[in-house]
N, C-alpha and C. Protein backbone atom coordinates (compact mmCIF):
# COMPACT_ATOMS: atom_id res chain seq x y z
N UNK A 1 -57.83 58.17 21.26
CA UNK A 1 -57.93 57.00 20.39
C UNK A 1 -58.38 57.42 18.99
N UNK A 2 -57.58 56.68 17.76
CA UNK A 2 -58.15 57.12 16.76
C UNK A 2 -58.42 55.45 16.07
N UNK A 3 -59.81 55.30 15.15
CA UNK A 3 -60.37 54.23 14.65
C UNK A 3 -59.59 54.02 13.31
N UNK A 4 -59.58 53.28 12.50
CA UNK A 4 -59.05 53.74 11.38
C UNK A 4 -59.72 52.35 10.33
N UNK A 5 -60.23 53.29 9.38
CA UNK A 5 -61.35 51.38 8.64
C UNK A 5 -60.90 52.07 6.86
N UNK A 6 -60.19 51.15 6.75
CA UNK A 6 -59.92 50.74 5.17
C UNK A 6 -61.04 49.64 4.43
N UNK A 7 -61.39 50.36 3.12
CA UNK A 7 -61.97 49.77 1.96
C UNK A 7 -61.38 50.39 0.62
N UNK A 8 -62.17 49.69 -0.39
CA UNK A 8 -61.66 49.77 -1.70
C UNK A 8 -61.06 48.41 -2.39
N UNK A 9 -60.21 47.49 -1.25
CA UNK A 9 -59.54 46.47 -1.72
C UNK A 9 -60.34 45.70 -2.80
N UNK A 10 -59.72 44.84 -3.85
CA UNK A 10 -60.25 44.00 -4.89
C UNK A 10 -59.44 43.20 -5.27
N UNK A 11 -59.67 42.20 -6.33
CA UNK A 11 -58.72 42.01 -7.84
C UNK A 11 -58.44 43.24 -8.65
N UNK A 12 -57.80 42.64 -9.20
CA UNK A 12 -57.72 43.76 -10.35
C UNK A 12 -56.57 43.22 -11.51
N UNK A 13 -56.46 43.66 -12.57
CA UNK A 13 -55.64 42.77 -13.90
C UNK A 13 -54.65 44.08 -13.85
N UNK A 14 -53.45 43.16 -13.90
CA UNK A 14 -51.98 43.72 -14.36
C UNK A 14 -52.31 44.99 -15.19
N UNK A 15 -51.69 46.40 -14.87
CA UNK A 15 -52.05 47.57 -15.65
C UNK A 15 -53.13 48.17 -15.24
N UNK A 16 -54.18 47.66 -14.16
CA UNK A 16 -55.31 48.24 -14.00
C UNK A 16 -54.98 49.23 -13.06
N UNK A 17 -55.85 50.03 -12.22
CA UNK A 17 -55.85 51.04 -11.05
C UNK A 17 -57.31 50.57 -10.23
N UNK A 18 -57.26 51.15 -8.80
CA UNK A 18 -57.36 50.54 -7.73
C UNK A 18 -57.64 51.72 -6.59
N UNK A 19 -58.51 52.57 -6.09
CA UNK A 19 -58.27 53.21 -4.99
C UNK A 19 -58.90 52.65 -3.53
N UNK A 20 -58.15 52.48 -2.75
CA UNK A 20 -58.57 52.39 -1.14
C UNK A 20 -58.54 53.61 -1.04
N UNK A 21 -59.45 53.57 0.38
CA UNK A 21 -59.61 54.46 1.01
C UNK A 21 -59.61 54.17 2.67
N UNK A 22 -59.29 55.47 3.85
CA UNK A 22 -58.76 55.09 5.14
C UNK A 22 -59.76 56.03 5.66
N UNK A 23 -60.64 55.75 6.41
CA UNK A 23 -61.68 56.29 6.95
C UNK A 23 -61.08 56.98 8.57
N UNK A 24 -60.87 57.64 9.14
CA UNK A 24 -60.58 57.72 10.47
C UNK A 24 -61.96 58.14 11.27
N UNK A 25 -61.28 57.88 12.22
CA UNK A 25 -62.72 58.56 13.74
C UNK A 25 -62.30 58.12 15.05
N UNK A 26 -63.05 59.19 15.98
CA UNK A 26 -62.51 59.46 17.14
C UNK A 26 -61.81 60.48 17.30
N UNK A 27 -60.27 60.90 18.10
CA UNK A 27 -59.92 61.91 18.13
C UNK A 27 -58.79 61.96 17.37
N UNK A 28 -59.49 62.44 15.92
CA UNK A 28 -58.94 62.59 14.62
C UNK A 28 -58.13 63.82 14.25
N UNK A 29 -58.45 64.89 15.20
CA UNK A 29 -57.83 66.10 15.41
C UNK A 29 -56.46 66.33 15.50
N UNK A 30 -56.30 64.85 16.66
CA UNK A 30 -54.75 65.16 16.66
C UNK A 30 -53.56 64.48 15.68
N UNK A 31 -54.48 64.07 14.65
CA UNK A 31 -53.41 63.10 13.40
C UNK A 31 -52.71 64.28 13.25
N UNK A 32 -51.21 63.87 12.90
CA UNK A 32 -50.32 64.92 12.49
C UNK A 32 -49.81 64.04 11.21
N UNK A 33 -49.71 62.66 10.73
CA UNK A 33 -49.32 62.05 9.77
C UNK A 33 -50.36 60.67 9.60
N UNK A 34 -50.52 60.16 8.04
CA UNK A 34 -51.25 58.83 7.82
C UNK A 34 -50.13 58.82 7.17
N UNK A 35 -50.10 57.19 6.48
CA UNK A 35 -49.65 56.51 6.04
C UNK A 35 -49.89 55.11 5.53
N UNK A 36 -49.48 54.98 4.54
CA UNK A 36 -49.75 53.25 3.88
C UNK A 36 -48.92 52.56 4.02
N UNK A 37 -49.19 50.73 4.07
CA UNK A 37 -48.17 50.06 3.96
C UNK A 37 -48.68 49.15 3.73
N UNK A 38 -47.82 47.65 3.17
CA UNK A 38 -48.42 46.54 2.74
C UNK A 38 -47.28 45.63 2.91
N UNK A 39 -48.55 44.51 3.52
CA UNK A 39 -47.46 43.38 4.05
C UNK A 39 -48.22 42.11 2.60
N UNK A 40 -47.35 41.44 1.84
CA UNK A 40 -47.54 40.48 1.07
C UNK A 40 -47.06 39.08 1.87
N UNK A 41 -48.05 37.92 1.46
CA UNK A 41 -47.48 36.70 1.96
C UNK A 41 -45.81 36.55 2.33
N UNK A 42 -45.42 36.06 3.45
CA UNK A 42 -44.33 35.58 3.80
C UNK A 42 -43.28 36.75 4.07
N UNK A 43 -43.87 37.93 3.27
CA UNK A 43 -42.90 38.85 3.33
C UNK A 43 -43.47 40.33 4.91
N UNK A 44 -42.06 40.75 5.10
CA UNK A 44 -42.68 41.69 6.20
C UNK A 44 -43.76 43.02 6.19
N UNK A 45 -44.03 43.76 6.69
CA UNK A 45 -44.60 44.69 6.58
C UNK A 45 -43.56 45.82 6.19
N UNK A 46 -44.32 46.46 4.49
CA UNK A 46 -43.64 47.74 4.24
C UNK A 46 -43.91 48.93 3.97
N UNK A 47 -43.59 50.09 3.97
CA UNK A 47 -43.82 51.65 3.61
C UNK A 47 -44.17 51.60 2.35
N UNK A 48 -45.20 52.11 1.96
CA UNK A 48 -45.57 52.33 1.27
C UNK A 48 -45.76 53.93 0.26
N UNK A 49 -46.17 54.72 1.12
CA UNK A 49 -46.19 56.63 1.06
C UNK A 49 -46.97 57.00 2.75
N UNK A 50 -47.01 58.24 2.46
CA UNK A 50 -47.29 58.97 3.81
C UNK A 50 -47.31 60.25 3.03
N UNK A 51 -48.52 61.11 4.37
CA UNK A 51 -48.80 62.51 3.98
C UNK A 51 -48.88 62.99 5.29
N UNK A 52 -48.50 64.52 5.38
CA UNK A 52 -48.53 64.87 6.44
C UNK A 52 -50.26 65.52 6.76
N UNK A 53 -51.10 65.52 7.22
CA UNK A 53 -52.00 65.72 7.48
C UNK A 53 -52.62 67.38 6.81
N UNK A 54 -51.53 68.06 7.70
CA UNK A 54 -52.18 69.86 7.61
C UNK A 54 -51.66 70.43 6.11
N UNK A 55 -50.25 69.77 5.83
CA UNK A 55 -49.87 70.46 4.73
C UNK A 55 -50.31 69.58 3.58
N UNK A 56 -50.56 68.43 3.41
CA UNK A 56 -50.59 67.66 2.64
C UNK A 56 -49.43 66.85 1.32
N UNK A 57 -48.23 67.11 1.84
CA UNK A 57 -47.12 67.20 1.58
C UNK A 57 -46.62 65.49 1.50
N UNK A 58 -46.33 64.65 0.76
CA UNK A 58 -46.20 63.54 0.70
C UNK A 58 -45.04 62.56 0.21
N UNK A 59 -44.64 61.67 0.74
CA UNK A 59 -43.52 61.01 -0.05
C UNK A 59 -43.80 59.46 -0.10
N UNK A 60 -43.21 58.74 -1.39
CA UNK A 60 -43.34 57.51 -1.76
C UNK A 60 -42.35 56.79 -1.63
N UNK A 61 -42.24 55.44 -1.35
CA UNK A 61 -41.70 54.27 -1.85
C UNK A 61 -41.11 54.02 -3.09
N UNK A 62 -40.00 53.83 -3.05
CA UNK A 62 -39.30 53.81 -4.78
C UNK A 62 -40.40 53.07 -5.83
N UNK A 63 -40.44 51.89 -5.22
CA UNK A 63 -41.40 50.66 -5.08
C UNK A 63 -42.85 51.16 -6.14
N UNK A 64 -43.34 52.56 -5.76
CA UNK A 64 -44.72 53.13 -6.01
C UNK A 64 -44.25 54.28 -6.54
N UNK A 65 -43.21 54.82 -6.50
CA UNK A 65 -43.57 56.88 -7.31
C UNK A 65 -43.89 56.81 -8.59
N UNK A 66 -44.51 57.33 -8.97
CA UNK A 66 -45.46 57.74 -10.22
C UNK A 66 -46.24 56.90 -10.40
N UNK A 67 -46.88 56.23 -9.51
CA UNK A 67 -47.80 54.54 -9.87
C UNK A 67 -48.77 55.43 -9.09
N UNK A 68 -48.59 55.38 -7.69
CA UNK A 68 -49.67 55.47 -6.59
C UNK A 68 -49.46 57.14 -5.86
N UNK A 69 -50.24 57.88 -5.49
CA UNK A 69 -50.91 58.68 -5.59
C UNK A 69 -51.63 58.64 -3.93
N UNK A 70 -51.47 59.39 -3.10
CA UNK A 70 -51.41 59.49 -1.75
C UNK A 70 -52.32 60.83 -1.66
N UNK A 71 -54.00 60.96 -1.41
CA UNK A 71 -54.11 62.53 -0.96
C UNK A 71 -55.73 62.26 0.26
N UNK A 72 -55.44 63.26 0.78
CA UNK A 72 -56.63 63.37 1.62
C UNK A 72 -57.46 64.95 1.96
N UNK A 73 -58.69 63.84 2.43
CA UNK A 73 -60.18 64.83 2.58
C UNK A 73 -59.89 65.20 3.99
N UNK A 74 -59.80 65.91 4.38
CA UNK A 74 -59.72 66.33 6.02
C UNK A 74 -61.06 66.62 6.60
N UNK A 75 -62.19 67.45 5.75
CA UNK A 75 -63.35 67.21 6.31
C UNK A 75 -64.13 66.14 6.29
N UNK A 76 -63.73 65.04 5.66
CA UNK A 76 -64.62 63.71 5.88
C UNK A 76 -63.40 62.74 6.57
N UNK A 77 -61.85 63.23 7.21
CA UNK A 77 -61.26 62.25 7.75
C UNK A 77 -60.86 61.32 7.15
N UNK A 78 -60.69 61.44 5.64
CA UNK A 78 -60.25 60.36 5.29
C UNK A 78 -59.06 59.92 4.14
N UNK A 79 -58.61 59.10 4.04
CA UNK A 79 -57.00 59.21 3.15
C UNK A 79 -57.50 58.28 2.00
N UNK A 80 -56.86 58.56 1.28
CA UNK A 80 -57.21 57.74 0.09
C UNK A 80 -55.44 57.36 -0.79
N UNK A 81 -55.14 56.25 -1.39
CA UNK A 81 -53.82 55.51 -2.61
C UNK A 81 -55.05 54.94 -3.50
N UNK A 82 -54.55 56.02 -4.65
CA UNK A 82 -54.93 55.66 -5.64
C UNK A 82 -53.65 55.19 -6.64
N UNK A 83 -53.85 53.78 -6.69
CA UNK A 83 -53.17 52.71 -7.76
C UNK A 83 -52.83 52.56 -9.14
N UNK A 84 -52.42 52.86 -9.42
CA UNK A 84 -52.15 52.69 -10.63
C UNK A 84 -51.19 51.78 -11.48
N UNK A 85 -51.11 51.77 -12.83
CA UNK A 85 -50.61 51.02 -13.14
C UNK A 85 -50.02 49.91 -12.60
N UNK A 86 -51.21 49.20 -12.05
CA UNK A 86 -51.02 47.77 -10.85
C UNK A 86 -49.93 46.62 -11.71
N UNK A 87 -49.17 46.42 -10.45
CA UNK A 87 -48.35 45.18 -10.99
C UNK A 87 -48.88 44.02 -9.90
N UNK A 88 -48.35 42.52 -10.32
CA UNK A 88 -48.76 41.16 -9.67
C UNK A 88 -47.94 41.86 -8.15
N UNK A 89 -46.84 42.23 -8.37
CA UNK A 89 -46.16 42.41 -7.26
C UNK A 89 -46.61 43.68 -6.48
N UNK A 90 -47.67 44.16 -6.48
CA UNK A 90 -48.12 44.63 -5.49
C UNK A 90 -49.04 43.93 -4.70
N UNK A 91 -49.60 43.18 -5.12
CA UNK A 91 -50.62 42.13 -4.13
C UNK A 91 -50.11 42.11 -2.66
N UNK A 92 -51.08 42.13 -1.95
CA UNK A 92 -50.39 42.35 -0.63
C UNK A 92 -51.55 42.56 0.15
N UNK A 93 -51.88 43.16 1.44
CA UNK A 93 -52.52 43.89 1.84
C UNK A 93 -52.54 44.85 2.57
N UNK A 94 -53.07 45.46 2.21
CA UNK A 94 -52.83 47.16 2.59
C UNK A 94 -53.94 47.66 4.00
N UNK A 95 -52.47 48.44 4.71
CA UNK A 95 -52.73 49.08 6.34
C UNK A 95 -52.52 50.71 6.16
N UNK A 96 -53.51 50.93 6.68
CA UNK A 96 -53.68 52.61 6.99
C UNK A 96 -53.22 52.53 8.26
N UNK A 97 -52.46 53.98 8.75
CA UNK A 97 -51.63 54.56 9.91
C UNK A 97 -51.76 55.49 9.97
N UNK A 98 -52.10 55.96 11.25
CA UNK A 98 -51.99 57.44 11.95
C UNK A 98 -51.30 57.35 13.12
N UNK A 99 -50.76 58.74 13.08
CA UNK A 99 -49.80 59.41 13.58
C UNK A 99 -50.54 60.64 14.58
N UNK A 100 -50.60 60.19 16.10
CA UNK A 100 -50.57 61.94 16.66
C UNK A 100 -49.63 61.91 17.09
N UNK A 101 -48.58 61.76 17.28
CA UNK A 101 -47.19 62.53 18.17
C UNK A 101 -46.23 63.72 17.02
N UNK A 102 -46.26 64.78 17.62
CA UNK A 102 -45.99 65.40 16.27
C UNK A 102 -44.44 65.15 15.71
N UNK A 103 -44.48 65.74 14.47
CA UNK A 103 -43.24 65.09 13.49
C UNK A 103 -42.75 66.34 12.56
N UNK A 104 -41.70 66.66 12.40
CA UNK A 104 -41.48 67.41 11.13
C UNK A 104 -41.20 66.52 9.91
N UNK A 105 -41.07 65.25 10.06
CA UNK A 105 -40.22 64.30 9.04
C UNK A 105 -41.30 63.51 8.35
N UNK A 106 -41.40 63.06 7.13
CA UNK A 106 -42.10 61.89 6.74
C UNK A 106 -41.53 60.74 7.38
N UNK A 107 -42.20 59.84 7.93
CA UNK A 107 -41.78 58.92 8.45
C UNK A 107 -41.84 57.65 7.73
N UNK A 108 -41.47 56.49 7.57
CA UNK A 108 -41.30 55.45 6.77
C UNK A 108 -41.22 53.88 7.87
N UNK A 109 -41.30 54.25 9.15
CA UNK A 109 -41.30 52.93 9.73
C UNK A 109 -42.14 52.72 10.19
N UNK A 110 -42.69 51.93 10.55
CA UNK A 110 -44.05 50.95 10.97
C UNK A 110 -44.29 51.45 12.57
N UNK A 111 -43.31 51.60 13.24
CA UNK A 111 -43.18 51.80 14.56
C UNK A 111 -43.37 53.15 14.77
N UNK A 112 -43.21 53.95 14.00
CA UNK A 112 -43.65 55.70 14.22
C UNK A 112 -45.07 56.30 14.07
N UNK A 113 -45.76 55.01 13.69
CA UNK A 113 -47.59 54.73 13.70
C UNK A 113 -48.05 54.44 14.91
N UNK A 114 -49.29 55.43 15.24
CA UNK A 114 -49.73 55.00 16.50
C UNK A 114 -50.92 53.97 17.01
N UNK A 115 -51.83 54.09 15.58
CA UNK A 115 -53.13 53.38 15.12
C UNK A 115 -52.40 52.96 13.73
N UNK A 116 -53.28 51.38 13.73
CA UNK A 116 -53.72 51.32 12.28
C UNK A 116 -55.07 50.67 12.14
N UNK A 117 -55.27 50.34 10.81
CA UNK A 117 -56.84 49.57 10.82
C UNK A 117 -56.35 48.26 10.08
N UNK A 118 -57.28 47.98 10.18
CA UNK A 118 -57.08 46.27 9.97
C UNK A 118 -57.29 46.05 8.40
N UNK A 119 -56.82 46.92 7.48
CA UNK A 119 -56.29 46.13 6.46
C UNK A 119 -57.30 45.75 5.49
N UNK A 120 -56.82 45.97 4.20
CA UNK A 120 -57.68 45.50 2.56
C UNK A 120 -56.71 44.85 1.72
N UNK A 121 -57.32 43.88 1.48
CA UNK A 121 -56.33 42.88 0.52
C UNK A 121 -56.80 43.73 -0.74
N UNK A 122 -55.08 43.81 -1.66
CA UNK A 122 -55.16 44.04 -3.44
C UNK A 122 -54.52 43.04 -3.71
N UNK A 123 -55.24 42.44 -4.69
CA UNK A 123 -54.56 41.23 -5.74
C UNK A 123 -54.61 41.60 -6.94
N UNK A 124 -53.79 41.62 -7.47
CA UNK A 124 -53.44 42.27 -8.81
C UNK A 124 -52.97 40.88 -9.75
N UNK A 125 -53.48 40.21 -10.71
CA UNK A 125 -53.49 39.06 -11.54
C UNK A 125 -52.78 39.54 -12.77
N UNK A 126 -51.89 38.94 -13.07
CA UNK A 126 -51.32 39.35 -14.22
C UNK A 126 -51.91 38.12 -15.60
């Protein structure tokens, strides 16, 4: 079992930046991938970026490349999206995912997550 507790969420004004962070615990050893995603009112849950754990190797969402910023601490377990140049249309709220089944691929679907944590609202006000 792996735990997984997101903070960081806020407001924040159009243009601002924003970092969450994804805390893991338990048997954290066997993450082979995290990942972000954000589900906004009415709309479904989406990919956001992902890193592979050991290499730290990462890919984004059209949605986010060069905005948001995907890296992690392995000795404190924990992932961090750092935000940037926030738009209204990112408001949403944001889910951390881990991955132990191993993978060579970045993965991008919701269903290739084995844990997630329950989520930090960003509202971004323009």
């Amino acid at each position: 079992q792996v735990q997984l507790v997101e903070s960081g969420g806020g407001l924040v004004q159009a243009g601002g930046s924003l970092r969450v962070s994804c805390a893991a615990s338990g048997r954290t050893f066997s993450t082979k991938a995290m990942g972000w995603f954000r589900q906004a009112p009415g709309k479904e849950r989406e990919f956001v970026t992902t890193i592979m754990w050991n290499s730290g190797s990462a890919y984004y969402a059209n949605a986010v490349k060069g905005r948001f910023t995907i890296s992690r601490d392995n000795s404190k377990n924990t992932v961090y999206l750092q935000m940037n140049s926030l738009k209204p249309e990112d408001t949403a709220v944001y889910y951390c995912a881990a991955r132990i089944r191993e993978t060579a691929m970045f993965l991008t679907a919701a269903t290739s997550y084995d844990y997630w944590g329950q989520g930090t609202q960003v509202t971004v006000s323009s």
